[in-house]
Protein backbone atom coordinates (compact mmCIF):
# COMPACT_ATOMS: atom_id res chain seq x y z
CA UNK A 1 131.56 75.78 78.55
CA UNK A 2 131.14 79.52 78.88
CA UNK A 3 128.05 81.29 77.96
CA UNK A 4 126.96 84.63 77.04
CA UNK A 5 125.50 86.61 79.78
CA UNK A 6 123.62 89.03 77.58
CA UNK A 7 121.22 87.16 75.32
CA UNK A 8 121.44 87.81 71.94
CA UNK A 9 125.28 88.93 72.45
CA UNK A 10 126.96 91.81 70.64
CA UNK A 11 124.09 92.26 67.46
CA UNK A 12 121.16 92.11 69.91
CA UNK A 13 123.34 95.17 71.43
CA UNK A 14 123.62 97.58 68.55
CA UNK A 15 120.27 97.23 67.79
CA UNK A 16 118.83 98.02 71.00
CA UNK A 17 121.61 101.03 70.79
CA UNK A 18 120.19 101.72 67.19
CA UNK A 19 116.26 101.82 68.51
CA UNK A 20 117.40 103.95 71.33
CA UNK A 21 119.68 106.46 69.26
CA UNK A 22 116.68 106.67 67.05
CA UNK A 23 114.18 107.51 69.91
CA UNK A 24 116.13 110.57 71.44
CA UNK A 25 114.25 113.21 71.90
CA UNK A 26 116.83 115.13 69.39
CA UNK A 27 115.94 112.68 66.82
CA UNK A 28 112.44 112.77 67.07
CA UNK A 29 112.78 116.33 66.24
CA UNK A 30 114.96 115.94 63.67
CA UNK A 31 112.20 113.52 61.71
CA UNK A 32 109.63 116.06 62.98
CA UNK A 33 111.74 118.74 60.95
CA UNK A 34 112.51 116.38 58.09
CA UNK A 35 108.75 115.48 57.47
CA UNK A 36 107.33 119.02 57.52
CA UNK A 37 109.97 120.28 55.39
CA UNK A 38 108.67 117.80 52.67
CA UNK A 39 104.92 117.92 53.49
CA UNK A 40 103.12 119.69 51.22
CA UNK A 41 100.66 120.82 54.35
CA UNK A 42 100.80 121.95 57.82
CA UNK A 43 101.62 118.76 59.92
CA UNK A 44 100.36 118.34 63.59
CA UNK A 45 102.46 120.14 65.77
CA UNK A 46 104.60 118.46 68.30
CA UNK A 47 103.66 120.36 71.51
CA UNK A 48 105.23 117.61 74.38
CA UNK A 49 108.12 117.05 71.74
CA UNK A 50 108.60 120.89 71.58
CA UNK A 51 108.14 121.64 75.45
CA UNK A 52 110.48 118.58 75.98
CA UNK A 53 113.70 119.94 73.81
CA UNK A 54 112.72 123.84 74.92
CA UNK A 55 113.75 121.72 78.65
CA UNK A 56 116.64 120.57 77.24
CA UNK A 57 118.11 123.14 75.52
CA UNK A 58 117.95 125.71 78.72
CA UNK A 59 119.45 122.82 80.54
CA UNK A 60 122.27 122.50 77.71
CA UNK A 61 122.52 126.20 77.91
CA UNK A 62 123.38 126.04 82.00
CA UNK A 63 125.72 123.23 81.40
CA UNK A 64 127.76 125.29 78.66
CA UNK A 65 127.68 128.33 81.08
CA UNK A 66 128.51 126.45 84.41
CA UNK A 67 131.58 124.13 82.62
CA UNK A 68 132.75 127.48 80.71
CA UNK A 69 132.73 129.17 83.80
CA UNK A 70 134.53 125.81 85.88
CA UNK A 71 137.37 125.93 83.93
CA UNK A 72 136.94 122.31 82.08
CA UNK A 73 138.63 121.41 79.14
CA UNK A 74 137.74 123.93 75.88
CA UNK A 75 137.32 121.12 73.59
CA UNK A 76 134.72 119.49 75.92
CA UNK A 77 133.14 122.64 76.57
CA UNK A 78 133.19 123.00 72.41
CA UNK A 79 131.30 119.37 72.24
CA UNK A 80 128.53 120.42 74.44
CA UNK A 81 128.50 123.76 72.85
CA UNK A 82 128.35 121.77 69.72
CA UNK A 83 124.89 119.31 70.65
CA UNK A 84 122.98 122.91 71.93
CA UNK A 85 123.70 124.47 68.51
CA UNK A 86 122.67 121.50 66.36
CA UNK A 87 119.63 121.05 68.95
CA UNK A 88 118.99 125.18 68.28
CA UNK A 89 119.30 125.13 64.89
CA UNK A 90 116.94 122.51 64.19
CA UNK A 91 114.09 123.81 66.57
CA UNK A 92 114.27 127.05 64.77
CA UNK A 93 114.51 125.57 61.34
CA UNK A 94 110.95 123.23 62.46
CA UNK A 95 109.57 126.63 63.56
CA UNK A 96 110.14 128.42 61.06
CA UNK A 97 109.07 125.73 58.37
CA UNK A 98 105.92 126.06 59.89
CA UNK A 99 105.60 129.72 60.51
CA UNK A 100 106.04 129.77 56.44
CA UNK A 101 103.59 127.78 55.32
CA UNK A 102 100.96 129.28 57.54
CA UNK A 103 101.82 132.62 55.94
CA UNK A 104 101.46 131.14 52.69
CA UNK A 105 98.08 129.82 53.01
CA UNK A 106 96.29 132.67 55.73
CA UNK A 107 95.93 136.16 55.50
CA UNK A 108 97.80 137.85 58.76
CA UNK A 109 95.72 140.40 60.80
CA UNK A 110 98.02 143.48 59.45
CA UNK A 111 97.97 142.61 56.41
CA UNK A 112 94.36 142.41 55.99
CA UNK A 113 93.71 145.33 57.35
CA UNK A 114 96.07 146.67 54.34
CA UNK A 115 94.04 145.24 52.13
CA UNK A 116 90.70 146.43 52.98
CA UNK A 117 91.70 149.98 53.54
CA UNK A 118 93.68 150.09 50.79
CA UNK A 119 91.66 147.77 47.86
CA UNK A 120 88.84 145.90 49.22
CA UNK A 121 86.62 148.85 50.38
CA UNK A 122 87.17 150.63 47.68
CA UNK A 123 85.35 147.67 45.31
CA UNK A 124 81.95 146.51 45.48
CA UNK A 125 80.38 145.36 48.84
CA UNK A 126 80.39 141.45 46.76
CA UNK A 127 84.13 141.57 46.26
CA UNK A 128 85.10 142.93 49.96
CA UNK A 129 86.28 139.54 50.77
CA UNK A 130 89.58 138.49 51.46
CA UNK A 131 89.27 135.15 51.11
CA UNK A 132 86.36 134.25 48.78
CA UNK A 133 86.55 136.11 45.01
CA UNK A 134 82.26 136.87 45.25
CA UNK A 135 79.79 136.52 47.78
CA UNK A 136 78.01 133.69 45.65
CA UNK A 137 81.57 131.55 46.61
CA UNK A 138 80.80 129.22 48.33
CA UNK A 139 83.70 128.09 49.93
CA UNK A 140 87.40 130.16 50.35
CA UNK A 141 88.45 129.86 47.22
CA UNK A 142 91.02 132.63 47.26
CA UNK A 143 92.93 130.82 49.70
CA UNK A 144 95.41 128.08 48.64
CA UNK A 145 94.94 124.60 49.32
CA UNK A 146 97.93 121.93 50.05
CA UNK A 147 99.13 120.47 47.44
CA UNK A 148 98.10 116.68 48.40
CA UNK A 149 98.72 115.11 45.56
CA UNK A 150 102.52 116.25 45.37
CA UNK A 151 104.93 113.09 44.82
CA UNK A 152 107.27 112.52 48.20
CA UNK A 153 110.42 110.63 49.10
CA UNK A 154 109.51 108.28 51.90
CA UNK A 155 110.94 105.41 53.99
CA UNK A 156 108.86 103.25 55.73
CA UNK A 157 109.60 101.98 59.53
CA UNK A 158 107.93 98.68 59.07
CA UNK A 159 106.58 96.37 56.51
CA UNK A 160 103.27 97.99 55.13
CA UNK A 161 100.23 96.42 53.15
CA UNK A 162 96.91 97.69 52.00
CA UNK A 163 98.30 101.28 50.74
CA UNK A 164 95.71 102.76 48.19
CA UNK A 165 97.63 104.51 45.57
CA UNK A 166 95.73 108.01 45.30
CA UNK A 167 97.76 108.44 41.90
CA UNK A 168 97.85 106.56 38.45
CA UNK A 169 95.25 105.22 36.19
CA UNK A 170 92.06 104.98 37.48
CA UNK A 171 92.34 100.95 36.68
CA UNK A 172 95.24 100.79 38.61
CA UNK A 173 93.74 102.70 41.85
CA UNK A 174 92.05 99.61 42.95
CA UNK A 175 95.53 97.77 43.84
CA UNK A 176 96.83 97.60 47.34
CA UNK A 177 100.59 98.64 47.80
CA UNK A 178 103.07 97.34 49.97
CA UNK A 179 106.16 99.21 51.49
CA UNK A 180 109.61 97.31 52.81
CA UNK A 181 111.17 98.84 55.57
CA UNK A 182 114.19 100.63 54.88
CA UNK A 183 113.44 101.08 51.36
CA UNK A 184 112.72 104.10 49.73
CA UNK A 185 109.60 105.32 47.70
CA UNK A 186 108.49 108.06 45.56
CA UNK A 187 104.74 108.38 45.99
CA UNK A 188 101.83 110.54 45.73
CA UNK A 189 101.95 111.99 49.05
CA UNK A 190 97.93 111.97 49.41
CA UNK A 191 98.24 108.08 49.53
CA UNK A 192 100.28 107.60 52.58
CA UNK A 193 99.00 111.45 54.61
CA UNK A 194 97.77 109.03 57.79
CA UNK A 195 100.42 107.07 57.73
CA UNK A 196 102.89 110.14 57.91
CA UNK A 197 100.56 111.56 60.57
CA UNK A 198 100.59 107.80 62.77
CA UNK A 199 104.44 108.46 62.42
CA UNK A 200 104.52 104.73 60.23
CA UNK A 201 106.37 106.73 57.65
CA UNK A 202 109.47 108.95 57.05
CA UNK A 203 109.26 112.27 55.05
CA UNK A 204 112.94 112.23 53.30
């Protein structure tokens, strides 16, 4: 009776091709992209992610050049040429997510130099602050804080218990939530912050 050399047979296949699809370096940055669109803060930033597709993209860009160059088929050529622009466009699109929210929440150098020649020294040596509205402030409180307790579409990557809910009655606060796999959830993005940072959750 014949067997099948590869255990688990064609389903055990797809799903190791699923979980390795999913792992691509490409795809990691497109859920890096994808959650710190829909954060409402500044996410940790993927440096060995970043330096890995910077490696891959100059190595994309040779490969375009040198097959261009070699005479190979256009429409191949237009397929790789195809991969480095999706790869470009989404780098750029993480970078500049994150080049936007920092200039929403922090004053640049130039433009607090504006500022001070221009409004800050003219007003009393208590209000010369840029980011605190007095000198009895005691914390920055002219400088905006994330909105934490935004609501969020999520999906989680694997069954989930022991969520506090951040949002809702106070009665209600003291329940655990659980989160399927797969499925999605709107929720109060404060409640699940660590486990979008552990990478246990989706942004959608």
């Amino acid at each position: 009776m014949a067997s099948n050399s590869m255990d688990g047979g064609p389903t055990q296949l797809t799903d190791d091709y699923d979980a390795l699809i999913s792992t691509t370096d490409v795809e990691l940055l497109k859920r890096a992209w994808r959650n710190e669109k829909a954060a409402p803060e500044i996410l940790r930033f993927e440096t060995d992610l970043i330096t890995r597709v910077r490696e891959q993209i100059q190595l994309m860009e040779e490969t375009v050049e040198e097959k261009s160059a070699g005479g190979t088929n256009p429409l191949s050529v237009s397929l790789y040429q195809m991969d480095l622009d999706r790869t470009l466009f989404l780098l750029r699109s993480y970078l500049r997510i994150r080049i936007q929210k920092f200039s929403g929440c922090r004053c640049t150098d130039d433009l607090k130099q504006y500022l001070d020649d221009s409004v800050l020294s003219k007003l009393p040596e208590n209000y010369q602050s840029v980011q605190r509205q007095s000198v009895i402030s005691e914390e920055d409180d002219m400088v905006p804080e994330p909105q934490l307790d935004t609501f969020v579409l999520c999906r989680s990557k694997e069954y989930l218990t022991g969520i506090q809910l951040e949002d809702g009655p106070v009665d209600d606060r003291s329940k655990l939530f659980e989160m399927e796999p797969g499925v999605l959830y709107f929720i109060c993005y404060k409640s699940i912050k660590a486990l979008v940072e552990s990478g246990k959750i989706d942004l959608l």
